[in-house]
C-alpha atoms as a PDB file:
ATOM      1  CA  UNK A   1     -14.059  25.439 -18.848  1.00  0.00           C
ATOM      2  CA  UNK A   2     -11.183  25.980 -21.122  1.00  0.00           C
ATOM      3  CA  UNK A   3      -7.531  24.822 -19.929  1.00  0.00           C
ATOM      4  CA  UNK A   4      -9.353  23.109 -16.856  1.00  0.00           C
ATOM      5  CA  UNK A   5      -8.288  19.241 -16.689  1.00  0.00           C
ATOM      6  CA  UNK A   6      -9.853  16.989 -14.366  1.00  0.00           C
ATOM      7  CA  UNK A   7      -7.839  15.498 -11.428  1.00  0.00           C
ATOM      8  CA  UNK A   8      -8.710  11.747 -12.521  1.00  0.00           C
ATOM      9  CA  UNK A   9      -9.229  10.374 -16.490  1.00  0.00           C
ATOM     10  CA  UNK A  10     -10.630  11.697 -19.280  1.00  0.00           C
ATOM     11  CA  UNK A  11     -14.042  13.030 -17.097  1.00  0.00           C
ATOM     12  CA  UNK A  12     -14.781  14.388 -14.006  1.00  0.00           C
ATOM     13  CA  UNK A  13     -17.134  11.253 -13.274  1.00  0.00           C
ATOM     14  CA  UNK A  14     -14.270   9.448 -12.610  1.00  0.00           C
ATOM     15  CA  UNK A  15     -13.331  11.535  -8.750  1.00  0.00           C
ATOM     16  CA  UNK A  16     -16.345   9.670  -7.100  1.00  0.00           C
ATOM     17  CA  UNK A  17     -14.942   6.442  -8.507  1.00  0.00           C
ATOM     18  CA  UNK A  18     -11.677   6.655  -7.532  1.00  0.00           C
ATOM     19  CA  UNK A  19     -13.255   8.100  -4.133  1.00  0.00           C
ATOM     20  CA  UNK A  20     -15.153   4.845  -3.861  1.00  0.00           C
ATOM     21  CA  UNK A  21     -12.220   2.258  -4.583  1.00  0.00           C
ATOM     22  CA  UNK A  22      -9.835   4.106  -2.311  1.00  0.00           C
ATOM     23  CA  UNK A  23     -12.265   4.005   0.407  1.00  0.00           C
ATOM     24  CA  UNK A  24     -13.125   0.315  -0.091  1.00  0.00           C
ATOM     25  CA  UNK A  25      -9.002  -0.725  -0.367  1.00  0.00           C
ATOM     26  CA  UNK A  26      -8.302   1.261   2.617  1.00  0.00           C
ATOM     27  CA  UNK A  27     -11.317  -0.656   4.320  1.00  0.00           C
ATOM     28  CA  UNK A  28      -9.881  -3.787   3.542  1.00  0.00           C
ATOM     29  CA  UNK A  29      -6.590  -3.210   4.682  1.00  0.00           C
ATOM     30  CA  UNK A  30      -7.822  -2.216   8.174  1.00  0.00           C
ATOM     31  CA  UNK A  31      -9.525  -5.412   8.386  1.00  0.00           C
ATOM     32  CA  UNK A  32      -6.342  -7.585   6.936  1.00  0.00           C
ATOM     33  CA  UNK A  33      -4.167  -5.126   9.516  1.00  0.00           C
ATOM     34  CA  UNK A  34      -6.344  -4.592  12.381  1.00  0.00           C
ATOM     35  CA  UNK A  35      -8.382  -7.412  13.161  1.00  0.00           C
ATOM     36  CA  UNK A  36      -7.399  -8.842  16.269  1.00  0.00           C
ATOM     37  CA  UNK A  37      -5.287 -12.578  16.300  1.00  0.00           C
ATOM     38  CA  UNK A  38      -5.506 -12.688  19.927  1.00  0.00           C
ATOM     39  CA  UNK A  39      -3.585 -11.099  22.270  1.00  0.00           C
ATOM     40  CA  UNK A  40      -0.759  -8.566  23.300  1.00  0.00           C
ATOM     41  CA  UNK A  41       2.003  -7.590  20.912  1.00  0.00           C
ATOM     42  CA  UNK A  42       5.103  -9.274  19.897  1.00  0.00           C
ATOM     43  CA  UNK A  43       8.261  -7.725  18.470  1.00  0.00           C
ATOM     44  CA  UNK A  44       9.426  -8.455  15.007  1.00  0.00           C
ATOM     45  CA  UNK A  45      13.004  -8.230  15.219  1.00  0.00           C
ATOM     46  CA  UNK A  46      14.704  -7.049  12.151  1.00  0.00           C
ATOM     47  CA  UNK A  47      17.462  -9.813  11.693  1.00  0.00           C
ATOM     48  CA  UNK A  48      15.482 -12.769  12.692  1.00  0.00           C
ATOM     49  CA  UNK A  49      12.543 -11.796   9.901  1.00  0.00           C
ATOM     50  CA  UNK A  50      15.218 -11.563   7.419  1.00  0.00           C
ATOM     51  CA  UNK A  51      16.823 -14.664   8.160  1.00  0.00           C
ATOM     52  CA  UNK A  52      13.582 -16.290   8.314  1.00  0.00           C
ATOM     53  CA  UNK A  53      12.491 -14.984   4.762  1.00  0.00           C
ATOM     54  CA  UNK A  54      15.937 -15.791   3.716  1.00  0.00           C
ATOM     55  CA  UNK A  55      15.885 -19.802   5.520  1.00  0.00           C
ATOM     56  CA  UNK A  56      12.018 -20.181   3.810  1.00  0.00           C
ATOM     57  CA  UNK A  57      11.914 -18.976   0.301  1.00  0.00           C
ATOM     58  CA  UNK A  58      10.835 -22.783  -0.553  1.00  0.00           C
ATOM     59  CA  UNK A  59       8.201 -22.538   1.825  1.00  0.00           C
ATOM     60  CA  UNK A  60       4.705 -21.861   0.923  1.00  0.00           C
ATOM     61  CA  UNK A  61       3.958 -20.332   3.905  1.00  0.00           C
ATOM     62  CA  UNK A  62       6.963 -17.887   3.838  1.00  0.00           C
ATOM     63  CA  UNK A  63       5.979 -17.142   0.562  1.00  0.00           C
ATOM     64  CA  UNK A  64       2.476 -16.304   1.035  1.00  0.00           C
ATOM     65  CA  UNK A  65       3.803 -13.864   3.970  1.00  0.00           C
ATOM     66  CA  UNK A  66       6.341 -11.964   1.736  1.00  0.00           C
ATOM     67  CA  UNK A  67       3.603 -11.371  -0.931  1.00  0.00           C
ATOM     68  CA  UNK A  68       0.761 -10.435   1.380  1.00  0.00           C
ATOM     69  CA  UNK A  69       3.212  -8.008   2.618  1.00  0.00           C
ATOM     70  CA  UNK A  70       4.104  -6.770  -0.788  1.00  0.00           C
ATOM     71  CA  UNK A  71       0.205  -6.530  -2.297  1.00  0.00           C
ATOM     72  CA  UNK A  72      -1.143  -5.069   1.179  1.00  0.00           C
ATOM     73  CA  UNK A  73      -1.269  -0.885   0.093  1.00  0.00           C
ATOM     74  CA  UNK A  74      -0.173  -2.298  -3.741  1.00  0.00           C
ATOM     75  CA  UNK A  75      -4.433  -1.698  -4.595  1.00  0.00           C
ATOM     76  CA  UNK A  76      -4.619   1.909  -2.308  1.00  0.00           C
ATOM     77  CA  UNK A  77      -1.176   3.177  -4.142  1.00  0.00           C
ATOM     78  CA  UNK A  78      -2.542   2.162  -7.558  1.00  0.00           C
ATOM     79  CA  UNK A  79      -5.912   4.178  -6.960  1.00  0.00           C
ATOM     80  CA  UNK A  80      -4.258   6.853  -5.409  1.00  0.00           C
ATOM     81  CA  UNK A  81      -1.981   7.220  -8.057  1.00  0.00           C
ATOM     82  CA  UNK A  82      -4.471   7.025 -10.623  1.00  0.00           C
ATOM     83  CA  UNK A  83      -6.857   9.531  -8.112  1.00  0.00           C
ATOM     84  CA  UNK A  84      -3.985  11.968  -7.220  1.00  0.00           C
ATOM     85  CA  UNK A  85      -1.630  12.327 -10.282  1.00  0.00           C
ATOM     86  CA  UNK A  86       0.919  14.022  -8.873  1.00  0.00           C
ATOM     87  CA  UNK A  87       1.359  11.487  -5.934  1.00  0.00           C
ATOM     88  CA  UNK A  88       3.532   9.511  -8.626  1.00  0.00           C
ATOM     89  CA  UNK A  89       6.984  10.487  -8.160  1.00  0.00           C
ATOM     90  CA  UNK A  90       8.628   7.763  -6.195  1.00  0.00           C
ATOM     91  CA  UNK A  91       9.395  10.053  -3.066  1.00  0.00           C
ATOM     92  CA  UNK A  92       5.818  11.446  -2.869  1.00  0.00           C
ATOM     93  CA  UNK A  93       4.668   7.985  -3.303  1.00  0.00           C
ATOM     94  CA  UNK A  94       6.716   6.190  -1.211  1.00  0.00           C
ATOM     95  CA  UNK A  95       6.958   8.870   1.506  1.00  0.00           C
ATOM     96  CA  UNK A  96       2.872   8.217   1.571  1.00  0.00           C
ATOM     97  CA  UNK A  97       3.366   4.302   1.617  1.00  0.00           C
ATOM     98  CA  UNK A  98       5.449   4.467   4.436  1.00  0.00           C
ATOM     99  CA  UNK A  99       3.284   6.813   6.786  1.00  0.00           C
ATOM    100  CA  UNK A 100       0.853   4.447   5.792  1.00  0.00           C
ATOM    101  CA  UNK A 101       2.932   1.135   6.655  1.00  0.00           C
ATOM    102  CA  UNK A 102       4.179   2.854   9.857  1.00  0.00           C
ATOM    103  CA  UNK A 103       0.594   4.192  10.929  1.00  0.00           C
ATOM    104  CA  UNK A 104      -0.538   0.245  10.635  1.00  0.00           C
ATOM    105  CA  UNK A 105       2.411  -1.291  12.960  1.00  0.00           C
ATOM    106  CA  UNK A 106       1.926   1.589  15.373  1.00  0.00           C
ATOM    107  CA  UNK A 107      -1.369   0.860  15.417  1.00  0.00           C
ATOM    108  CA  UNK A 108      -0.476  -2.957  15.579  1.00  0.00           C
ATOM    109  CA  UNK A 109       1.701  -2.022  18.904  1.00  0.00           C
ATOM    110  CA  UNK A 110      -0.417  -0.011  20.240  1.00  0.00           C
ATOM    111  CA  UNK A 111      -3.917  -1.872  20.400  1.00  0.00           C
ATOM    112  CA  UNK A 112      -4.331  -5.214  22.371  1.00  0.00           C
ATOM    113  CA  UNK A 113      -4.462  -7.468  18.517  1.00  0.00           C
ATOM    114  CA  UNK A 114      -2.106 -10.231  19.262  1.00  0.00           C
ATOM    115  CA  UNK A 115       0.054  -9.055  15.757  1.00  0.00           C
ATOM    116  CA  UNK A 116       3.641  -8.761  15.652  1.00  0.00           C
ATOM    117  CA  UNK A 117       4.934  -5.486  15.086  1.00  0.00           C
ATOM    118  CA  UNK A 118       7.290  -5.323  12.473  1.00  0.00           C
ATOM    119  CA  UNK A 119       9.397  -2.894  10.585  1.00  0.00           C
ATOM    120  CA  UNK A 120      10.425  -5.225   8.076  1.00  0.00           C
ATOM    121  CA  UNK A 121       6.166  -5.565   7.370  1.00  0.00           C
ATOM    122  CA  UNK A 122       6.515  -1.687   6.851  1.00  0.00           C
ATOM    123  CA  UNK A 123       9.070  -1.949   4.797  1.00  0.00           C
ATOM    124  CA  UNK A 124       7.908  -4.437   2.016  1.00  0.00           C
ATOM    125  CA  UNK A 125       4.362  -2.950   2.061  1.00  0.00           C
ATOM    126  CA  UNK A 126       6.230   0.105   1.246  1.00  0.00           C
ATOM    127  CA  UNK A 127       8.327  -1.642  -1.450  1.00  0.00           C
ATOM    128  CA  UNK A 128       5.199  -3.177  -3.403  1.00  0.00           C
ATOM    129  CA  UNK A 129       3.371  -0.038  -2.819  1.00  0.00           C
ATOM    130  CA  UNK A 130       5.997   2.201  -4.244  1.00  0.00           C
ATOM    131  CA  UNK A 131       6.513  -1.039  -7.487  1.00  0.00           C
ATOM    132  CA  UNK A 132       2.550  -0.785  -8.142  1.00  0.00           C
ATOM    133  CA  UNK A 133       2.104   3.051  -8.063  1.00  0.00           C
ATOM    134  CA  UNK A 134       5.266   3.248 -10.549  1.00  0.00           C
ATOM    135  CA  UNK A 135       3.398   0.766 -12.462  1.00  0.00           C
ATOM    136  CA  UNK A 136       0.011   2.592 -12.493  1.00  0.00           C
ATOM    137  CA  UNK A 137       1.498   5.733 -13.120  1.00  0.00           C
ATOM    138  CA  UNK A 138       3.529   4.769 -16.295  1.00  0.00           C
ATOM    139  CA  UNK A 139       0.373   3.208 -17.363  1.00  0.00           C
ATOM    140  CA  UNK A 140      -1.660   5.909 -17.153  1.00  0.00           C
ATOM    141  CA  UNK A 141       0.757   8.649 -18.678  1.00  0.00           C
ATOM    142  CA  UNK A 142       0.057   7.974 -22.414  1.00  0.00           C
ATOM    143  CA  UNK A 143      -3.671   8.201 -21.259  1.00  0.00           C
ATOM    144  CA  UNK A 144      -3.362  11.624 -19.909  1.00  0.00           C
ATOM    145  CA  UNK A 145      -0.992  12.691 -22.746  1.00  0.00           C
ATOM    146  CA  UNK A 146      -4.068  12.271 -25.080  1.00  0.00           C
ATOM    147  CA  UNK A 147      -6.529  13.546 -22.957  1.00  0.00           C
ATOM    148  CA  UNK A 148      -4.889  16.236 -22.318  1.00  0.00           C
END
């Protein structure tokens, strides 16, 4: 089909892929997200996570928090990018991240999990989201300018 350009890489074998990995990441995420921890909900006050990330920065356990919360939807906003070119642009992309990292603490508040609900959460998974898609999609631009 001439001027026709496929929505993801060089071939159109590449959709059920992408289709594939994007289902699997957003899989895994639900069960990192949603499993339950025990139960009711707490609040994650605002201030009081910040100080604490602030206070803990030497400790491995604050550590491993902040980057969980910055590689959770890092994977799903790579493959989407990469799926859904013209997700890329930082407001499109992070406007997705966001419903996404708001859908999961809702969800969070809502069901009986025993998570804490916090916006901070939201917003670093929507920070490393919005870093890895930006990534993926600067990537993948020389690609598609000789493809296409």
């Amino acid at each position: 089909m001439r001027g026709h350009k496929p929505a993801c890489g060089p071939s159109g074998a590449a959709r059920p892929w992408a289709d594939a990995a994007l289902a699997a990441a957003g899989a895994l995420v639900a069960l990192l997200t949603l499993l339950p921890q025990g139960e009711g909900t707490a609040w994650g006050a605002p201030l009081a996570e910040l100080r604490w990330y602030a206070a803990g920065l030497s400790s491995e356990a604050t550590m491993l928090q902040l980057t969980g919360n910055l590689v959770l939807l890092a994977p799903l906003a790579v493959l989407a990018v990469l799926r859904w070119p013209s997700l890329a642009p930082p407001l499109r992309l992070g406007g997705a991240a966001l419903a996404v990292a708001v859908g999961i603490e809702l969800l969070q508040w809502a069901l009986p999990l025993g998570r804490v609900v916090s916006p901070v959460d939201a917003v670093l998974n929507t920070l490393g989201a919005l870093l890895a898609g930006w990534a993926a999609a600067l990537l993948a631009a020389p690609a598609r300018a000789t493809t296409s």
